[in-house]
N, C-alpha and C. Protein backbone atom coordinates (compact mmCIF):
# COMPACT_ATOMS: atom_id res chain seq x y z
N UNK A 1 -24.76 58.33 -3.38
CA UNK A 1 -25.05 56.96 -2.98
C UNK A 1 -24.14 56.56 -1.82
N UNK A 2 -24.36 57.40 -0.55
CA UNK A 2 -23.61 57.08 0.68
C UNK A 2 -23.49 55.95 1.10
N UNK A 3 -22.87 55.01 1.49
CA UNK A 3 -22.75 53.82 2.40
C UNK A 3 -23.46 54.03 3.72
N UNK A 4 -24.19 53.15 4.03
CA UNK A 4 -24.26 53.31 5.96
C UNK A 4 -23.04 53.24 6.35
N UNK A 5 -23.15 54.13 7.70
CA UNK A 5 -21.92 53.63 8.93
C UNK A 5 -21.75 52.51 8.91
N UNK A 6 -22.74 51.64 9.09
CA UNK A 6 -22.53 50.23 9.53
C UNK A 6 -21.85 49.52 8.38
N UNK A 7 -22.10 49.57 7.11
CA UNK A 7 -21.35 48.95 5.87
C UNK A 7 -19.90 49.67 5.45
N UNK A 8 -20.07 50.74 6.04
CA UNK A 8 -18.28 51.34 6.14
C UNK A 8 -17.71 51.00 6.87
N UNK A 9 -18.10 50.39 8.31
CA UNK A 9 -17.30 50.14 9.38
C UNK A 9 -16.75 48.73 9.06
N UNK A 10 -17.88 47.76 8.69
CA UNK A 10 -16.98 46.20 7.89
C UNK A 10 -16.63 46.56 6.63
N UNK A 11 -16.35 47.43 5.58
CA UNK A 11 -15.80 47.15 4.39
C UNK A 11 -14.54 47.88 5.28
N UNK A 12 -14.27 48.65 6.30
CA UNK A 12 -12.98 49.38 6.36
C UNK A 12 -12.39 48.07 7.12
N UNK A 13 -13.16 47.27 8.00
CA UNK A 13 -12.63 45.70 9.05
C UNK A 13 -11.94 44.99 7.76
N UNK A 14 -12.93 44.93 6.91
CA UNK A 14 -12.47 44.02 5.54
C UNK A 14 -10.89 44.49 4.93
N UNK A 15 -10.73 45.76 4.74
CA UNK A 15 -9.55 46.21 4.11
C UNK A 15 -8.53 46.02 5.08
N UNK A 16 -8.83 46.39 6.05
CA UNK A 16 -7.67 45.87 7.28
C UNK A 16 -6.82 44.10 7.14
N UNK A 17 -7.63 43.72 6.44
CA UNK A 17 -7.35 42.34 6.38
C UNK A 17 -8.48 41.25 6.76
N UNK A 18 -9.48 41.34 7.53
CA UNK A 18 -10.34 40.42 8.21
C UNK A 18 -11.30 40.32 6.79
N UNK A 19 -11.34 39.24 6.25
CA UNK A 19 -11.94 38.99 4.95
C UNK A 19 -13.06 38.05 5.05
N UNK A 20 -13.08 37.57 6.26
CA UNK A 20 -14.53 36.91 6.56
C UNK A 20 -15.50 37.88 7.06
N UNK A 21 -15.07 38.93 6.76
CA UNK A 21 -16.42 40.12 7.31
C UNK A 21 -17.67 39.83 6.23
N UNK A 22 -17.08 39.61 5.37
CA UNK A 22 -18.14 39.59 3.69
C UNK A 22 -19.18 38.91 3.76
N UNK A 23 -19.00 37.69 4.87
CA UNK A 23 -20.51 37.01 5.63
C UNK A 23 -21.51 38.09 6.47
N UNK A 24 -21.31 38.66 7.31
CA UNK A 24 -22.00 39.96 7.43
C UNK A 24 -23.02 40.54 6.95
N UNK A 25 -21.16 41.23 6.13
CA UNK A 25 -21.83 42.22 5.09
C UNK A 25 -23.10 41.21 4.19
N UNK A 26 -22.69 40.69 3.58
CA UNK A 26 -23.71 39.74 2.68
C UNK A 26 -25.13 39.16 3.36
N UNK A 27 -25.27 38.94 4.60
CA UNK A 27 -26.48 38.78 5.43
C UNK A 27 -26.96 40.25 5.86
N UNK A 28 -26.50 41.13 5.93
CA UNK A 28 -26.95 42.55 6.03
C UNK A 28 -28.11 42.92 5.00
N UNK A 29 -27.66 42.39 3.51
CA UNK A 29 -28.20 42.60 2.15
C UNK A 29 -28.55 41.80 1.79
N UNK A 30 -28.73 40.26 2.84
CA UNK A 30 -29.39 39.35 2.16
C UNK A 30 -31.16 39.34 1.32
N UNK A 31 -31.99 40.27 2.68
CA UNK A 31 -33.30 40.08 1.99
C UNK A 31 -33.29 40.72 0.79
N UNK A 32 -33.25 42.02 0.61
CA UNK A 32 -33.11 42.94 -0.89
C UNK A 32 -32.34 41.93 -1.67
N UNK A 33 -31.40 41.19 -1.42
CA UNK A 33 -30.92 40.30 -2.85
C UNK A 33 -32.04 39.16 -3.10
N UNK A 34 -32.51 38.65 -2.17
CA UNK A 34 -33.79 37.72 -2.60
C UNK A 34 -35.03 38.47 -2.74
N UNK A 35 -35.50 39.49 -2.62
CA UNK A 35 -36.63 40.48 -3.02
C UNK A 35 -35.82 40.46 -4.68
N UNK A 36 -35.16 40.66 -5.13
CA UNK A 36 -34.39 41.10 -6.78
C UNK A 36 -34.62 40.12 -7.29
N UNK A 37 -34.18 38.64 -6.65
CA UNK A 37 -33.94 37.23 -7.38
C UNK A 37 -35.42 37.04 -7.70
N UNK A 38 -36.21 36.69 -6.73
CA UNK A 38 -37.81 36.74 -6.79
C UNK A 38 -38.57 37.35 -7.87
N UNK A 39 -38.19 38.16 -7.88
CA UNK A 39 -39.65 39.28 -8.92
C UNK A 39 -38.82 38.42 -10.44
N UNK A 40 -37.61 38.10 -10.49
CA UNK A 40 -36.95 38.01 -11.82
C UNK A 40 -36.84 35.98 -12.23
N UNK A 41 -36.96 35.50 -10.86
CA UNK A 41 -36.81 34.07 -11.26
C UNK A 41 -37.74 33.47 -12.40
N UNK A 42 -37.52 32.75 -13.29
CA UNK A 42 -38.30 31.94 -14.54
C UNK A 42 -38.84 30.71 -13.77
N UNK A 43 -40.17 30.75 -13.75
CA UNK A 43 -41.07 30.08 -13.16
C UNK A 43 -40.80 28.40 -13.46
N UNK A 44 -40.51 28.57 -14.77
CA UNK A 44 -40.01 27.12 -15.29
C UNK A 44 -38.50 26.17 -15.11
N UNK A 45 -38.67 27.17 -13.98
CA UNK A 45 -36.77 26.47 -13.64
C UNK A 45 -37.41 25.85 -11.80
N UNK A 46 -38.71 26.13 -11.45
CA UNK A 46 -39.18 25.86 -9.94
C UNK A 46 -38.78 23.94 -10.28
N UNK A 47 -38.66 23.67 -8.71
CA UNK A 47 -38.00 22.35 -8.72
C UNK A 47 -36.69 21.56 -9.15
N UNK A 48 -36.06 22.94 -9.48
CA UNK A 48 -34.38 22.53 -10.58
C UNK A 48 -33.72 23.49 -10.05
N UNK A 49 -34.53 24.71 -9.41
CA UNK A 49 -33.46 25.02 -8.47
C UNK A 49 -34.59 26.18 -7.94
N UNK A 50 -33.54 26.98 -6.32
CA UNK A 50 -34.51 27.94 -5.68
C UNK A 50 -33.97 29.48 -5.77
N UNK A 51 -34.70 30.41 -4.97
CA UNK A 51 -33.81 31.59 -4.26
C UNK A 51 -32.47 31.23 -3.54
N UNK A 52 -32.17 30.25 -2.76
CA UNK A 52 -31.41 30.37 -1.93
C UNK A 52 -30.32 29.64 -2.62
N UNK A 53 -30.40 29.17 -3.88
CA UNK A 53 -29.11 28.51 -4.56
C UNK A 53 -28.96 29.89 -5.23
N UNK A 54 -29.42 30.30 -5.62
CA UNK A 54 -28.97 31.57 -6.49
C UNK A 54 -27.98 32.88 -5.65
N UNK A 55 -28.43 32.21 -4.24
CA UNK A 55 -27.82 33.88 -3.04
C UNK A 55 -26.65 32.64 -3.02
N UNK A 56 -26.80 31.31 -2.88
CA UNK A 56 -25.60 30.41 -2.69
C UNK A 56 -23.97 30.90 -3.48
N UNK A 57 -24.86 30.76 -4.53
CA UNK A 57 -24.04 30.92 -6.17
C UNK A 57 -23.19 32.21 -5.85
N UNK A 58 -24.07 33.26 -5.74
CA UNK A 58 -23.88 34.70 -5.77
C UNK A 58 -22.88 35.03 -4.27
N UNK A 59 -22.82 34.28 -3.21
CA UNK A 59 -22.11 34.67 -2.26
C UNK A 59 -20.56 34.17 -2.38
N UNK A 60 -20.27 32.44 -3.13
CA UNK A 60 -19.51 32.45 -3.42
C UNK A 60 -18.60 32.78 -4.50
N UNK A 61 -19.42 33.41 -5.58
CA UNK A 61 -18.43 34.34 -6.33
C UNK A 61 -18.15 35.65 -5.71
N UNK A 62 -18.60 36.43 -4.73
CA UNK A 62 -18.83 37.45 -4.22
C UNK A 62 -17.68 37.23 -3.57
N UNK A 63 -17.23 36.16 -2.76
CA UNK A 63 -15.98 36.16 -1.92
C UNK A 63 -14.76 35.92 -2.56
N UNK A 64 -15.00 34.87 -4.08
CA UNK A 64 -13.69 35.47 -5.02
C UNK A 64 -13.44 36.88 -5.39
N UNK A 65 -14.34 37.46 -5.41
CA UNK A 65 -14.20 39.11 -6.56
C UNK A 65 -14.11 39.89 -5.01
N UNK A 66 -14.23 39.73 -3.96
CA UNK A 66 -13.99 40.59 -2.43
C UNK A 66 -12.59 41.29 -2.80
N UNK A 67 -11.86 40.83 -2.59
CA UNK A 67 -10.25 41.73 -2.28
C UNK A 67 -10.51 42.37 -3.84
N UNK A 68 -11.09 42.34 -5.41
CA UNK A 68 -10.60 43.15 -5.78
C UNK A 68 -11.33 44.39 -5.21
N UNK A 69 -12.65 44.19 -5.01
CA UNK A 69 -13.43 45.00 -4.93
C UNK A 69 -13.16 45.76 -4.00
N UNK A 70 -12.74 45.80 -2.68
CA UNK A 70 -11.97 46.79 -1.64
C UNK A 70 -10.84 47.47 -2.79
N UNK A 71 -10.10 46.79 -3.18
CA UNK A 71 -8.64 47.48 -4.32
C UNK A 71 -10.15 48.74 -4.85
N UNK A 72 -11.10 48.66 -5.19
CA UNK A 72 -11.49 49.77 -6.08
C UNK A 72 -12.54 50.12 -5.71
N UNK A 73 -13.87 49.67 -4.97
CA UNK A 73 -14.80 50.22 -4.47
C UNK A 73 -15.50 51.42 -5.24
N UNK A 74 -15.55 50.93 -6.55
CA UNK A 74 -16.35 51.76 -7.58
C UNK A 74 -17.30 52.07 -7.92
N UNK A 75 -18.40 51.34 -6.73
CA UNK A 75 -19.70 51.18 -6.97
C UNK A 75 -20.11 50.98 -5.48
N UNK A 76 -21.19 50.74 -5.09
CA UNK A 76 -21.65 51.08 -3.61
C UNK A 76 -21.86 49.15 -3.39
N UNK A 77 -21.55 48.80 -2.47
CA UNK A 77 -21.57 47.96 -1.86
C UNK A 77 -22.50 46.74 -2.22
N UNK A 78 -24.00 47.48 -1.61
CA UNK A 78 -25.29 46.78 -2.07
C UNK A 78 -24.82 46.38 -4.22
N UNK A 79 -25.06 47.32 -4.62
CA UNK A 79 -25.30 47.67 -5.73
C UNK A 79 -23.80 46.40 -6.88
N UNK A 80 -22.67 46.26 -5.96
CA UNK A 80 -22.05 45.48 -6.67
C UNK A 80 -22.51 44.34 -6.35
N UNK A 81 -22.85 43.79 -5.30
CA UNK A 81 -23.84 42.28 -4.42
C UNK A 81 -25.03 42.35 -5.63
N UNK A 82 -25.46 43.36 -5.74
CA UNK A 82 -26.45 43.06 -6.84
C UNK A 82 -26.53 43.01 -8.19
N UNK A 83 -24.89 43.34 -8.69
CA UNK A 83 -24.57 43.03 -9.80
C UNK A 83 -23.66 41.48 -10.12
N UNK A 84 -23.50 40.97 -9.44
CA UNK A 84 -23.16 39.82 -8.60
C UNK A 84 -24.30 38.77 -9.04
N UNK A 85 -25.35 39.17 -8.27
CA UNK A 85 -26.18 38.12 -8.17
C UNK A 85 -27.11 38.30 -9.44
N UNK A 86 -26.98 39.07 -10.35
CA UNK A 86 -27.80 39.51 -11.59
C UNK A 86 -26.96 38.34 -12.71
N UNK A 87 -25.84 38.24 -12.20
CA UNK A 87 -25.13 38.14 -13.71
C UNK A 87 -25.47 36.46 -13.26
N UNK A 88 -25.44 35.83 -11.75
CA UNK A 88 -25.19 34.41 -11.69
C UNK A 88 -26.67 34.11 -12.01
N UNK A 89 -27.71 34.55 -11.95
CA UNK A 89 -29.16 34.34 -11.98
C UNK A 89 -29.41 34.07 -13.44
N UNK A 90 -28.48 35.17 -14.21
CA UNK A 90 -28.48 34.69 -15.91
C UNK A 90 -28.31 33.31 -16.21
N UNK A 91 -26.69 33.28 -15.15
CA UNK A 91 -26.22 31.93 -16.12
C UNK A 91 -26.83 30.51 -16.03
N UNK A 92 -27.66 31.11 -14.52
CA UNK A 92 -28.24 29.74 -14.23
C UNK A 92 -29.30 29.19 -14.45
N UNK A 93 -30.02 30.57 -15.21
CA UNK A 93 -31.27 30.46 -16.14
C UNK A 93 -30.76 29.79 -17.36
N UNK A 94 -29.88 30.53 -17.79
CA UNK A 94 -29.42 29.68 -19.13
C UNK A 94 -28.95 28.03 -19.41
N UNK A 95 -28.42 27.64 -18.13
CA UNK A 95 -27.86 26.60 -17.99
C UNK A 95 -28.95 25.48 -17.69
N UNK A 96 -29.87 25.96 -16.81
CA UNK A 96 -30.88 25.00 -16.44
C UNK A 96 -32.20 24.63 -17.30
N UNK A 97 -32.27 25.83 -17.74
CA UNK A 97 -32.96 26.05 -18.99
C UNK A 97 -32.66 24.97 -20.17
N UNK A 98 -31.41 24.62 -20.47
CA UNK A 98 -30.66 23.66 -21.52
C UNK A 98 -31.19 22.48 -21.04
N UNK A 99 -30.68 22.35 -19.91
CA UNK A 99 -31.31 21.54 -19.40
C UNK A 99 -32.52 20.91 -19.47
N UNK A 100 -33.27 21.71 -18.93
CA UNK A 100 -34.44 20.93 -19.11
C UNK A 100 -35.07 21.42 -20.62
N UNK A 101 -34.83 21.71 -21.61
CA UNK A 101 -34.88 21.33 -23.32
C UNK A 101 -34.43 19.98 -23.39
N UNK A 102 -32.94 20.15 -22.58
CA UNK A 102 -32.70 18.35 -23.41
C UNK A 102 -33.46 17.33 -22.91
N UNK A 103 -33.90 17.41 -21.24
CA UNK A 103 -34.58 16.49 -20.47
C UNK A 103 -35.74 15.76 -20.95
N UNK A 104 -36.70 17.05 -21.83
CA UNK A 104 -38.25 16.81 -22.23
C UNK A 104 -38.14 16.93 -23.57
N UNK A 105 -37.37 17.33 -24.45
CA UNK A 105 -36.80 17.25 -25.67
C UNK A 105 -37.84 18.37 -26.57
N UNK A 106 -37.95 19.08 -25.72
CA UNK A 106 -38.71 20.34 -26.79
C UNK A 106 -38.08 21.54 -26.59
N UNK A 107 -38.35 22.51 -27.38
CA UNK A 107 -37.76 23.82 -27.62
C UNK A 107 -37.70 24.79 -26.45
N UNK A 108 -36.88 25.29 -26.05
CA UNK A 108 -37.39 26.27 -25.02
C UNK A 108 -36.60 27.21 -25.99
N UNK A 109 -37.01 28.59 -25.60
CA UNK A 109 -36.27 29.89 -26.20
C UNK A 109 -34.48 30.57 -25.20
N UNK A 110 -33.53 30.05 -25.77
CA UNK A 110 -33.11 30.24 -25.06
C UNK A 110 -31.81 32.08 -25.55
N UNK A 111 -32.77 32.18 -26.63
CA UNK A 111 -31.71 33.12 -27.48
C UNK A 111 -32.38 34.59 -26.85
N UNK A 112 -33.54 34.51 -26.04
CA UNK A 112 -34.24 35.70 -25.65
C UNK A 112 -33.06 36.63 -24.61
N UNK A 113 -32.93 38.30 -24.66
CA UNK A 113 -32.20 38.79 -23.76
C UNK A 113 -32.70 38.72 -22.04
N UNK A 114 -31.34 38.11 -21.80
CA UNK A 114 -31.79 37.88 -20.29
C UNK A 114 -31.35 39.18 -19.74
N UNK A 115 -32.15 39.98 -19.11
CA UNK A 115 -31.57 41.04 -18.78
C UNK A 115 -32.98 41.56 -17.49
N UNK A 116 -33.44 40.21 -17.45
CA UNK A 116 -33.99 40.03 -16.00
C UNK A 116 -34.51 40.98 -15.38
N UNK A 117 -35.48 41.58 -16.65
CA UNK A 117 -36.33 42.34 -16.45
C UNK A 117 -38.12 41.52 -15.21
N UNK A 118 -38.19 42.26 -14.17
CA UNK A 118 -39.12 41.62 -13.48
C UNK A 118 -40.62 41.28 -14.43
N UNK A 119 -41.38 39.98 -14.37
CA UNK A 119 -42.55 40.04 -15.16
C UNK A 119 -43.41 40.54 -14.85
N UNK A 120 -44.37 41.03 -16.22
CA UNK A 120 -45.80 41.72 -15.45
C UNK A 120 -46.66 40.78 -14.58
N UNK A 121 -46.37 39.88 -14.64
CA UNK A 121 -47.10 38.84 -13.84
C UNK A 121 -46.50 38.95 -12.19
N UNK A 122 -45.09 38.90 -11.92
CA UNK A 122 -44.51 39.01 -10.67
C UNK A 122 -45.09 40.35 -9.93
N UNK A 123 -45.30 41.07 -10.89
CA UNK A 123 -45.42 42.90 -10.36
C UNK A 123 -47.20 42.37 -9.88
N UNK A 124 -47.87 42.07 -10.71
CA UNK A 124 -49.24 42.31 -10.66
C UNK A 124 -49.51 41.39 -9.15
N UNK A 125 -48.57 40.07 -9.09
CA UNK A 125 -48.90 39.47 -7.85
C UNK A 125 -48.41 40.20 -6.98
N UNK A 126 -47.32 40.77 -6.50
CA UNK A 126 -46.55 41.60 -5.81
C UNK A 126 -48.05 43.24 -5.43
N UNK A 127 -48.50 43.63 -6.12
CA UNK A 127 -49.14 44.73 -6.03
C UNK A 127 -50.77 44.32 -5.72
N UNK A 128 -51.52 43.12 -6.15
CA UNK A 128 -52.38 42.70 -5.60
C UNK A 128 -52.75 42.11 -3.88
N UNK A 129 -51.47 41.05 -3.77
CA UNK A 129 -51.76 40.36 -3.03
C UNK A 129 -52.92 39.11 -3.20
N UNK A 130 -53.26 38.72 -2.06
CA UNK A 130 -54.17 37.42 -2.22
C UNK A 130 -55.27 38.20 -1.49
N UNK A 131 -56.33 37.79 -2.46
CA UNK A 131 -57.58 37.48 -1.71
C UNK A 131 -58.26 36.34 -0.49
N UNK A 132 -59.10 36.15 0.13
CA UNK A 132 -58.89 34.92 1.21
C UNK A 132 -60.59 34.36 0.65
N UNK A 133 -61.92 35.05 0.02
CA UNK A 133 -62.99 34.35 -0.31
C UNK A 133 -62.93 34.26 -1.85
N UNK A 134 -63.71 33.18 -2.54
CA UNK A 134 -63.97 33.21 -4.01
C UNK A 134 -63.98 34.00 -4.54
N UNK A 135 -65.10 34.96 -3.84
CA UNK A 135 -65.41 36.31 -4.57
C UNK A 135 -64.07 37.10 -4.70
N UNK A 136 -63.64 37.36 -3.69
CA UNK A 136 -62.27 38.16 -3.57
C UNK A 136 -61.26 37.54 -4.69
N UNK A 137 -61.54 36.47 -4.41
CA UNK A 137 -60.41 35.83 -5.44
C UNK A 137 -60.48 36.15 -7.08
N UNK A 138 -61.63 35.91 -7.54
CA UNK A 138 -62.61 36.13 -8.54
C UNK A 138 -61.99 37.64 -9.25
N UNK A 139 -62.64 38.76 -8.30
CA UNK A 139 -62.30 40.10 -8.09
C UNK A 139 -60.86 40.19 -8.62
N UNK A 140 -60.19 39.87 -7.79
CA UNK A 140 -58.49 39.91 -7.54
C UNK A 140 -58.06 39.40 -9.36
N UNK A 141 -58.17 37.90 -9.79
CA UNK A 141 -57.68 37.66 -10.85
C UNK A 141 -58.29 38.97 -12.21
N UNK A 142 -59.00 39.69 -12.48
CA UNK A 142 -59.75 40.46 -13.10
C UNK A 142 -59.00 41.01 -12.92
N UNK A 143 -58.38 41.88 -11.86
CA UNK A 143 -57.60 43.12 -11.85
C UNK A 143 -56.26 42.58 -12.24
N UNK A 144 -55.92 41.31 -11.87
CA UNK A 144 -54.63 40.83 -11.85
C UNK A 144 -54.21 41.23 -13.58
N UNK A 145 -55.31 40.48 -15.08
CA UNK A 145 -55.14 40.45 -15.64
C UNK A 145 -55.52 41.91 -16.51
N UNK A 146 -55.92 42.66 -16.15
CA UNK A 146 -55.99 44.13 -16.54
C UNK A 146 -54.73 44.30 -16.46
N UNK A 147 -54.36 44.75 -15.23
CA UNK A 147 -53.06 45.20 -14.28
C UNK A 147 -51.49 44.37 -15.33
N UNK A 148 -51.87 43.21 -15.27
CA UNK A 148 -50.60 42.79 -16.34
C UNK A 148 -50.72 43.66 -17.72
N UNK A 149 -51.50 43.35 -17.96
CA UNK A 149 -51.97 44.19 -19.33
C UNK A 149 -51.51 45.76 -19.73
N UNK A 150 -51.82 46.56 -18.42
CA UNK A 150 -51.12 47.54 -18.63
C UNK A 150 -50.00 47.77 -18.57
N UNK A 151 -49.11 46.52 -17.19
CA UNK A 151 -47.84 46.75 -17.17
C UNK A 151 -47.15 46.24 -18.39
N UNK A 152 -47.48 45.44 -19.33
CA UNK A 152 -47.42 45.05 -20.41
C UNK A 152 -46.77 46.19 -21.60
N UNK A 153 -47.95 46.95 -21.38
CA UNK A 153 -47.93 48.00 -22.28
C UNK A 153 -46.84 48.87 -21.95
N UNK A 154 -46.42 48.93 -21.03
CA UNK A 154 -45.71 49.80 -20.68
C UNK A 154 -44.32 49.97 -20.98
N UNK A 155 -43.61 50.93 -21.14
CA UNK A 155 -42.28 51.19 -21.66
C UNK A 155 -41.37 50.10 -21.14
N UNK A 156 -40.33 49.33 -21.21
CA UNK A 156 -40.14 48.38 -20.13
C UNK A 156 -38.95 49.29 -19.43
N UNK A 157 -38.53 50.15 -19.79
CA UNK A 157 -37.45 50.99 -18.66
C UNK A 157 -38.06 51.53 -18.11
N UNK A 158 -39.27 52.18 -18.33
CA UNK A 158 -40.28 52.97 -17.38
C UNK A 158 -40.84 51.62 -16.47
N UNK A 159 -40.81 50.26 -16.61
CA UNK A 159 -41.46 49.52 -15.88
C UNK A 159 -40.32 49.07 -15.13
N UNK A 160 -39.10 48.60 -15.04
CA UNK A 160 -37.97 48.46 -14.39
C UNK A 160 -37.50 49.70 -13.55
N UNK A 161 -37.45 50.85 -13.80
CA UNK A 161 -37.81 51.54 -12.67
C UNK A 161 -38.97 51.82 -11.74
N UNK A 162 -40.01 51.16 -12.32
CA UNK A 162 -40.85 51.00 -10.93
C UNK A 162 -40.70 50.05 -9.95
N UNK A 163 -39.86 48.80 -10.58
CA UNK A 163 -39.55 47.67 -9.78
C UNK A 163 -38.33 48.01 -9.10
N UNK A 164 -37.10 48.95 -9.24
CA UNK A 164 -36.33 48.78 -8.99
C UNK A 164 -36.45 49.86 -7.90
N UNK A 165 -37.57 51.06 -8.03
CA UNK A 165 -37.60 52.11 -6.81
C UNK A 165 -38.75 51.85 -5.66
N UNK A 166 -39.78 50.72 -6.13
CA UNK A 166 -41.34 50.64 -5.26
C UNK A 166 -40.60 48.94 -4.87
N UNK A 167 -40.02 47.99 -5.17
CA UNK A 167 -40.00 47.05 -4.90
C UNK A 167 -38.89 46.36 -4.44
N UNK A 168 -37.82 46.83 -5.04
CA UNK A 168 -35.96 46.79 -4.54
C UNK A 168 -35.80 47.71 -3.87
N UNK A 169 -36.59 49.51 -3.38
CA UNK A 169 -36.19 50.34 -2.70
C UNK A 169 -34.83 50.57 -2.77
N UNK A 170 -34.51 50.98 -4.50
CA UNK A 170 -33.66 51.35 -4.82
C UNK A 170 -33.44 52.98 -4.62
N UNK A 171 -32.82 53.87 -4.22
CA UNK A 171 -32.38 55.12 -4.32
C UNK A 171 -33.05 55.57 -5.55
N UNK A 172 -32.86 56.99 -6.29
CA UNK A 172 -32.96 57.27 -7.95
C UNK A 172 -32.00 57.34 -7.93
N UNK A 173 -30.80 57.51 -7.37
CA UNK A 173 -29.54 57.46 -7.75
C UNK A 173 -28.55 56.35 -7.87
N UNK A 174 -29.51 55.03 -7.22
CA UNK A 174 -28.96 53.62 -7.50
C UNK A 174 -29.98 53.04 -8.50
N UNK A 175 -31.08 53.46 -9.09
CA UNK A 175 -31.87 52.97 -10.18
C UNK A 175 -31.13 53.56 -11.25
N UNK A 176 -30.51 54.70 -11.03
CA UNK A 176 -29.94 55.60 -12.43
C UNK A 176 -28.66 54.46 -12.81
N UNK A 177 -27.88 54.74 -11.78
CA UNK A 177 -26.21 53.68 -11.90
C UNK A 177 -26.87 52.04 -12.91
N UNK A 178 -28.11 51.11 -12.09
CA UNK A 178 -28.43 50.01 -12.12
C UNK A 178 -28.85 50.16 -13.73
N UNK A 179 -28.98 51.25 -14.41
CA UNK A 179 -29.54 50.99 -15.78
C UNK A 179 -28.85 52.47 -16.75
N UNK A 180 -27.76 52.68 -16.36
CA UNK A 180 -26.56 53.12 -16.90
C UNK A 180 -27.03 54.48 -17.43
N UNK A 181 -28.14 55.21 -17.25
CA UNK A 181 -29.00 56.20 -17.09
C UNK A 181 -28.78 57.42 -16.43
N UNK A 182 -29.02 58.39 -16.62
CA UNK A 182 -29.01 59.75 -15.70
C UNK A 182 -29.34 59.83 -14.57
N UNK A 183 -29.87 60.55 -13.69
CA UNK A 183 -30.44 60.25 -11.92
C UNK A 183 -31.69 61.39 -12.91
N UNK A 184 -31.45 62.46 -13.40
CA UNK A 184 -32.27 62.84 -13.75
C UNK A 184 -33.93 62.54 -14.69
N UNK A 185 -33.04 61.57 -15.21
CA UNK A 185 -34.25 60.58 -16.52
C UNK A 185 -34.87 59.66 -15.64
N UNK A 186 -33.77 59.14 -14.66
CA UNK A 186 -34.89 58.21 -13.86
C UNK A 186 -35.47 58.76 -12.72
N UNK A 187 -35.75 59.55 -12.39
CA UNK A 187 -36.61 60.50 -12.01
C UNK A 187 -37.72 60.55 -12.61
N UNK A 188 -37.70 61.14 -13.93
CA UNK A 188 -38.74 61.87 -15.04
C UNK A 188 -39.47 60.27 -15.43
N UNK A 189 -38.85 58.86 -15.10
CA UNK A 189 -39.45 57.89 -16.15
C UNK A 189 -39.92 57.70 -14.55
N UNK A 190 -39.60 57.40 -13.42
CA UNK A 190 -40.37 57.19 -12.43
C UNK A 190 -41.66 58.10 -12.29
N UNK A 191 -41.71 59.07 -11.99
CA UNK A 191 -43.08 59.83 -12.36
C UNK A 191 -43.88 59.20 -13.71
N UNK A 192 -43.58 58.91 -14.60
CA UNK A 192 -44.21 58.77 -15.61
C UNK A 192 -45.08 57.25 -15.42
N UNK A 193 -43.97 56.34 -15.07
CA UNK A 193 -44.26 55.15 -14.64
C UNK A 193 -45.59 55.02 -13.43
N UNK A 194 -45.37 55.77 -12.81
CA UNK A 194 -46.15 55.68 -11.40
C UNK A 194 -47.58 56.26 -11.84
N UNK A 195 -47.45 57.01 -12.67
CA UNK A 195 -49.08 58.00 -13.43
C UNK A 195 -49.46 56.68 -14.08
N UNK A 196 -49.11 56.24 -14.45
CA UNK A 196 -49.47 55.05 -16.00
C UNK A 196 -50.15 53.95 -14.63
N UNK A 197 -49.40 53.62 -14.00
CA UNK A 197 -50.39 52.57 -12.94
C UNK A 197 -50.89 52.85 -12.45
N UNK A 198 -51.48 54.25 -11.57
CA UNK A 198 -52.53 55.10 -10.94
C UNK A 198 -53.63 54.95 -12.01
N UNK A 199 -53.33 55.02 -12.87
CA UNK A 199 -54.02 54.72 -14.05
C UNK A 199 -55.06 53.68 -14.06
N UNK A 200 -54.06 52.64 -14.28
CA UNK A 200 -54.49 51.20 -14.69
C UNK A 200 -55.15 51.08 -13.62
N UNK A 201 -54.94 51.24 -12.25
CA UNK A 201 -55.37 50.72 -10.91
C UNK A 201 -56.55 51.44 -10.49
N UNK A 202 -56.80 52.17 -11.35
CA UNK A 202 -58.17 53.11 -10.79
C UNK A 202 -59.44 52.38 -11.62
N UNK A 203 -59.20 51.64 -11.96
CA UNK A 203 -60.74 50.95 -12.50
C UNK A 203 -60.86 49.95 -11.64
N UNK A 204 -62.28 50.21 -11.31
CA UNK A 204 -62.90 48.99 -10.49
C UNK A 204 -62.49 47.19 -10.64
């Protein structure tokens, strides 16, 4: 899991001392961190908050945890930015979430594991796209709801590595690290994954 030149040349500016490089670096990796936030945001938090409070959130804890992270650089760059912005996306699901339970005074589930797995619904829009006539449209929702259906069915680590290698353009060797896994297994569950939607996607 090599670094680019270009992300070695500011994390080595960074260790030198220049610690505002981390703006940069962090706009370098901005889209892939909002491609991650996206597929995973809870639809029911729209209007209470966006993508760009969440990269907000995530940049300024990112510049507290900076100097340790040069001290140890244990993990690849991208990949700690995205463990970063995984953990603040939790809390702010959780928090806003309370929120609006107490606001409207009904139950929301808030004991479910957040572990911000992307929905079959995000994937199926993500892999469809939009239609532009009725018919198309018509067409499109049919497959949409097959297409969830199978991703549904599907293993959900075999389905998180399809999101994390076709849609985050994760490495297999940064999907393996991202889910504490072999490089080898996620390999074998990516193939497996990718047959299972060739699958689903081959019916009219």
């Amino acid at each position: 899991m090599a670094e680019s030149s270009e992300t070695l040349r500011l994390l080595e500016k960074a260790d030198q001392g220049d610690l505002g490089i981390l703006a940069e670096l962090f706009a370098r990796h901005r889209v892939r961190l909002e491609r991650m936030v996206e597929l995973r945001f809870d639809r029911r938090l729209q209007g209470r908050i966006d993508v760009s409070d969440v990269l907000q959130e995530s940049y300024l804890e990112a510049a507290r945890s900076f100097p340790a992270y040069l001290r140890s650089q244990r993990s690849p760059f991208f990949l700690w930015l995205r463990c970063i912005t995984s953990r603040k996306l939790v809390h702010l699901h959780r928090h806003h979430l309370r929120a609006q339970a107490r606001s409207v005074r009904r139950e929301v589930s808030l004991n479910q594991r957040h572990d911000l797995r992307a929905t079959s619904e995000a994937l199926a829009a993500q892999l469809l796209g939009h239609g532009t006539s009725p018919s198309e449209a018509a067409v499109r929702d049919e497959r949409r709801l097959r297409l969830e259906a199978a991703l549904d069915a599907m293993n959900p680590m075999d389905r998180e590595v399809l999101v994390l290698r076709h849609f985050e353009h994760l490495s297999a060797a940064e999907t393996a690290e991202v889910l504490g896994i072999g490089e080898p297994a996620a390999i074998k569950r990516h193939v497996r994954a990718l047959k299972r939607l060739k699958e689903a996607l081959k019916s009219p």
